[in-house]
Protein backbone atom coordinates (compact mmCIF):
# COMPACT_ATOMS: atom_id res chain seq x y z
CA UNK A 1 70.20 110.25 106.08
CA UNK A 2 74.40 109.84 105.32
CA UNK A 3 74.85 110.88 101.94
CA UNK A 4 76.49 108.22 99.83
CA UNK A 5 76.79 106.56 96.35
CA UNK A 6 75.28 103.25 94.92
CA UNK A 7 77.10 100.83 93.23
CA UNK A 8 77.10 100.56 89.44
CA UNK A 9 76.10 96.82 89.50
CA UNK A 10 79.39 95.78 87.37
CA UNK A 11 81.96 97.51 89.48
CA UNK A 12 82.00 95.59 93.01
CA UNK A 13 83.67 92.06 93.10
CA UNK A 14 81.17 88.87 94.15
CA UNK A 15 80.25 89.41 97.44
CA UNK A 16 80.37 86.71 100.39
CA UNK A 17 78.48 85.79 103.22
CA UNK A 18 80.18 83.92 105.73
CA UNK A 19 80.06 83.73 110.09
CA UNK A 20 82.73 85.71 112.34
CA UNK A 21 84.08 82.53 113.41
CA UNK A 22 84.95 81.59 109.64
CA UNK A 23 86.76 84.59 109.51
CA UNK A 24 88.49 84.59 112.58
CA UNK A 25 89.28 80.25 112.15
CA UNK A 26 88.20 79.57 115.70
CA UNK A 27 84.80 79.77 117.76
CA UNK A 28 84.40 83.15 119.72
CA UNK A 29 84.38 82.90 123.51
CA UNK A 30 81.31 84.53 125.74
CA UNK A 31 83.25 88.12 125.55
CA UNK A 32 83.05 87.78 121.90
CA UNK A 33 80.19 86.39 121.01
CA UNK A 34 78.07 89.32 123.33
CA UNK A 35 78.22 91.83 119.83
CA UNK A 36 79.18 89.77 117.21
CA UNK A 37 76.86 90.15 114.14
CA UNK A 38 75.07 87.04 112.97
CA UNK A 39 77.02 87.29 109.75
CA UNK A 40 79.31 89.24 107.68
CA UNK A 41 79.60 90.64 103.87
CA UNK A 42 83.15 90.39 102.77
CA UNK A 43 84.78 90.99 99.07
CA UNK A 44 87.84 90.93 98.11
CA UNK A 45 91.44 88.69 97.60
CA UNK A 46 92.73 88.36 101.32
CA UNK A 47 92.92 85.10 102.53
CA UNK A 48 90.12 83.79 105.12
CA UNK A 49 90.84 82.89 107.52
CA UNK A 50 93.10 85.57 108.48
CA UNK A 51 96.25 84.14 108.70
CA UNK A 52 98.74 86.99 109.78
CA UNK A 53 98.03 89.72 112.63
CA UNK A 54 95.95 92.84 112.20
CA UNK A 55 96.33 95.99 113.89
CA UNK A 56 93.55 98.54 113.76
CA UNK A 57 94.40 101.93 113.10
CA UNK A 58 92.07 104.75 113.54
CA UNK A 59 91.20 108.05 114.37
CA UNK A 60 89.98 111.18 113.59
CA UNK A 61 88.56 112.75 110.37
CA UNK A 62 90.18 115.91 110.69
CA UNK A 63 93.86 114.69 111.45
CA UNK A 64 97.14 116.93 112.30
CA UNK A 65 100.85 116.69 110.38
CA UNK A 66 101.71 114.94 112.94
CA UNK A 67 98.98 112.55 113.09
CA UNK A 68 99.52 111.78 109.41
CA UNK A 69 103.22 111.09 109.84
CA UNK A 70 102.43 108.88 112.96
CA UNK A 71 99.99 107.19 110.45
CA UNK A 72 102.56 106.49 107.62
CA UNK A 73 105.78 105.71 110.01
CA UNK A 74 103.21 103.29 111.88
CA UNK A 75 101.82 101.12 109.26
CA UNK A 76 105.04 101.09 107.35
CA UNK A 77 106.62 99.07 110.25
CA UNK A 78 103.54 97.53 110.55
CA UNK A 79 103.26 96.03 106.95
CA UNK A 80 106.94 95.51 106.76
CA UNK A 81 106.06 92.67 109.34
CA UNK A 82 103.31 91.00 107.58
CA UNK A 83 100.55 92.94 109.76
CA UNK A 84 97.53 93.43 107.92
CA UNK A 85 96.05 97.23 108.56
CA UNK A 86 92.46 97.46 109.55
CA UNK A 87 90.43 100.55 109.57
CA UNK A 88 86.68 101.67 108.78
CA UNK A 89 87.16 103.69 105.59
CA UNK A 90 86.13 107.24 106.85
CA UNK A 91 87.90 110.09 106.26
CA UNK A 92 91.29 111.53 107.79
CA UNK A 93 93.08 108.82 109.51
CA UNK A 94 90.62 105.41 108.12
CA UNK A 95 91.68 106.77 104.75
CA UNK A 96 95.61 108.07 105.68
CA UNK A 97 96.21 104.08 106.99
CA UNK A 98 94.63 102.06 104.14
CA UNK A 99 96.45 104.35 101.41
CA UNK A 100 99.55 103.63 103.37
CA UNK A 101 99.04 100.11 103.49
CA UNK A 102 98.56 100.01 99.95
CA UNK A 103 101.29 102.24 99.16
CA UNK A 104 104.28 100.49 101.19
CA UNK A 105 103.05 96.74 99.60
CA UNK A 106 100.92 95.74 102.50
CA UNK A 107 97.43 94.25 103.05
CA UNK A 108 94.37 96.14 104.54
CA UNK A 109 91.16 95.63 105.26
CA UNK A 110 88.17 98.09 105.05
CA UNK A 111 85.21 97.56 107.88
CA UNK A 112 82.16 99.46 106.79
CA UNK A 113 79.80 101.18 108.46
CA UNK A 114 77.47 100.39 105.14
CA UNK A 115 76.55 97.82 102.53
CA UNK A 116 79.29 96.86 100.95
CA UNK A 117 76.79 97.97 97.61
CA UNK A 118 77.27 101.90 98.99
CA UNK A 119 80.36 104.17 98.86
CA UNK A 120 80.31 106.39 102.28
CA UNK A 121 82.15 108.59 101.93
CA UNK A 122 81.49 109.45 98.44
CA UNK A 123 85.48 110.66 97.34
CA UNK A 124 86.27 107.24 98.78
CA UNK A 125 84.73 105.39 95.83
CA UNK A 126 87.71 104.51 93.92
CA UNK A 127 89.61 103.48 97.16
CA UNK A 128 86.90 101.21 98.75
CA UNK A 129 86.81 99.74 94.77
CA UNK A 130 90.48 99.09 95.18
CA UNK A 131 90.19 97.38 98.75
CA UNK A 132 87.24 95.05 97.20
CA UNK A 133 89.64 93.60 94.27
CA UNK A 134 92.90 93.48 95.93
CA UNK A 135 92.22 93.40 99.88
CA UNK A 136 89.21 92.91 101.98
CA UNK A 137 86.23 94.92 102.32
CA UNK A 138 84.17 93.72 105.24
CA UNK A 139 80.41 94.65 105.96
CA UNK A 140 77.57 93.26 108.63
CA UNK A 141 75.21 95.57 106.67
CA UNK A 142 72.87 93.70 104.02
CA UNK A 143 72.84 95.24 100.82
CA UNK A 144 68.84 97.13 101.24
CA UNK A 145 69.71 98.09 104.74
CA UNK A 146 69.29 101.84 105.18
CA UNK A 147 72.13 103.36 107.02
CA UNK A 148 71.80 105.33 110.19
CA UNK A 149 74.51 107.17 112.43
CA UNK A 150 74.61 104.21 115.75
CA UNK A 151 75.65 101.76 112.45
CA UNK A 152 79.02 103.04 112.63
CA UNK A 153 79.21 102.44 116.46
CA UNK A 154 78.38 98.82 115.51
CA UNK A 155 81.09 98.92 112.93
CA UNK A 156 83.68 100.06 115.46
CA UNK A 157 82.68 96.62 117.47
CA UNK A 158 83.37 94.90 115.05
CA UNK A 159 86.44 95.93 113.78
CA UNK A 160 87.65 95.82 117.17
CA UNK A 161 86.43 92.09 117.51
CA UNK A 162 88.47 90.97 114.25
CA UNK A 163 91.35 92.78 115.50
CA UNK A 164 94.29 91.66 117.15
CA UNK A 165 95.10 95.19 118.62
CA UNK A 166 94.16 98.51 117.79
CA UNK A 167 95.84 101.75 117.82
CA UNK A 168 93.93 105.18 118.45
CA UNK A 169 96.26 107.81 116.51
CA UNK A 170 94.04 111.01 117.28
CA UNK A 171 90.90 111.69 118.48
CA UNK A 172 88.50 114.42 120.17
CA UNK A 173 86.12 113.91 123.35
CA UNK A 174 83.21 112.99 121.43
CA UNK A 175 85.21 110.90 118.81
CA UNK A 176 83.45 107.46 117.17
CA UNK A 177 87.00 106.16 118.07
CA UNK A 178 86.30 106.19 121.50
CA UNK A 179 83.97 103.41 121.13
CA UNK A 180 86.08 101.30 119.41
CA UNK A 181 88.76 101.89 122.43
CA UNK A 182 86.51 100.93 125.07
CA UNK A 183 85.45 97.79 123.23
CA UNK A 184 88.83 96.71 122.82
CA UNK A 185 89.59 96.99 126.48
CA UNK A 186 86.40 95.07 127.28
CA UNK A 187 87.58 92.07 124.66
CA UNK A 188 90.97 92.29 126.42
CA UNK A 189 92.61 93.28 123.24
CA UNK A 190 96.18 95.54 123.27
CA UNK A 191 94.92 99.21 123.17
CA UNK A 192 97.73 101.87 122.09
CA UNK A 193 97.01 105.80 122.49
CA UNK A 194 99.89 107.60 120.12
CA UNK A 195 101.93 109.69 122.33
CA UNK A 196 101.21 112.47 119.70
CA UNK A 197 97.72 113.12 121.78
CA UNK A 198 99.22 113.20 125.60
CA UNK A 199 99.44 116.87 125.60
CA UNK A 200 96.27 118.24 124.19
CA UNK A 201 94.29 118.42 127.76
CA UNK A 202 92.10 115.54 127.15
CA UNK A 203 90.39 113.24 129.27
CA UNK A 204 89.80 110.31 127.24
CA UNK A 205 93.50 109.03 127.32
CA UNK A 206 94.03 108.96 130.80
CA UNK A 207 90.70 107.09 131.88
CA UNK A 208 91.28 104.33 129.04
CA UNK A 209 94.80 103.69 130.53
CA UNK A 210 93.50 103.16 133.83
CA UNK A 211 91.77 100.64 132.00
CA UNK A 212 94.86 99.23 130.52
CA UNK A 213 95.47 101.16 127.37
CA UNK A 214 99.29 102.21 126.31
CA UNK A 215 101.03 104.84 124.70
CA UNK A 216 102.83 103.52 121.82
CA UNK A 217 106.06 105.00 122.52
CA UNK A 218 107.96 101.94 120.06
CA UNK A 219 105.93 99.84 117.28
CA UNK A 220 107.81 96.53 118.62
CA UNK A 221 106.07 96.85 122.21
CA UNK A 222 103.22 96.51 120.07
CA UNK A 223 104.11 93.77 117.33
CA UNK A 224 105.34 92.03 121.03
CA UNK A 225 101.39 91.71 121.92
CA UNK A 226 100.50 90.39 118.43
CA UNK A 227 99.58 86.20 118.10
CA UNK A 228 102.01 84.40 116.35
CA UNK A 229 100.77 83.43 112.81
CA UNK A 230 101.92 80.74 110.81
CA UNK A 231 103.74 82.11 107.20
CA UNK A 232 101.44 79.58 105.15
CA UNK A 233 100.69 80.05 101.82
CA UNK A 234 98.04 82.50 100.99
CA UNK A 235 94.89 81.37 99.03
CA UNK A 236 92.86 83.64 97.47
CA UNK A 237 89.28 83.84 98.39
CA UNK A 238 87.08 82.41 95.40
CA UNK A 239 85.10 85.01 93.68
């Protein structure tokens, strides 16, 4: 079993049950609806439904320089245009993009691979605390569900479903990312590759952009592929 932390009962914000639709503020179509969870666990401030873009940005748990620079020039620009960052938490690049996000002024959103009761991975405590008062924390995982390894392949589904693109910064053969990739192809979501990866003999990269993926050469070829959000005023989601 994952090691990880319980709560301490007063330190997590009210928690919310609500359908991916009343998230998203429209019904899902047949591609969408084929992994969709039945409901979702959110907590936290950000408005629902979303009401600007979001970008995922993930990778691996054991990132380069580079990949951490990538990470911080990427969701800088990103956040600078009202974006809001989405990424599942983990360590190495889930971690490098929500601290950035948080750092530059923006909005992020956490998608967990467990309750949103449980801190996995354990150093991430205080952040994931942070992300339930002032963000979103988002969860398909019931509160007594034990945790096993394929629920973070679930996660990746859905973080690529409430996604408007997503961004795979650096990842190995056998990476968790990869899933998340292919999923976003098959929804017909924007899929970016950073050009950071191109050169390390890989085989991933190539067969996901004969499948349409992109390397993200310039962050405005990607805020180009982003839906057009109305500016409205943000409400804050009643806890």
């Amino acid at each position: 079993m994952l090691k990880m932390y319980m709560r301490g009962v007063a330190e997590i914000p009210a928690i919310q049950e609500v359908a991916v639709e009343q998230l998203l503020g429209r019904p899902l179509n047949p591609y969408e609806k084929r992994y969709a969870p039945q409901r979702l666990f959110i907590c936290g401030l950000i408005a629902v439904p979303f009401q600007f873009s979001r970008v995922a940005v993930i990778g691996t748990r054991q990132p380069s320089p580079e990949g951490l620079a990538f990470v911080k020039k990427l969701v800088k620009k990103l956040s600078d245009n009202r974006v809001i960052i989405v990424s599942g938490l983990a360590r190495g690049i889930d971690t490098a993009a929500h601290r950035e996000a948080i750092r530059c002024g923006g909005q992020t959103v956490a998608v967990l691979g467990t309750p949103l009761t449980r801190f996995y991975p354990p150093e991430n405590k205080e952040l994931q605390l942070q992300i339930m008062s002032q963000h979103l924390a988002i969860s398909q995982f019931p509160e007594n569900h034990i945790t096993r390894r394929r629920d973070f392949i679930l996660r990746n589904r859905t973080m690529a479903l409430i996604s408007d693109a997503t961004v795979i910064v650096e990842a190995g053969e056998t990476s968790g990312s990869l899933s998340q990739g292919w999923e976003t192809l098959r929804l017909g979501r924007p899929l970016f590759i950073s050009p950071i990866i191109l050169d390390r003999r890989l085989k991933w990269p190539q067969s996901m952009m004969n499948y349409g993926a992109r390397v993200l050469s310039d962050v405005e070829e990607l805020l180009d592929e982003l839906p057009a959000y109305d500016f409205r005023l943000e409400k804050i989601i009643k806890t």
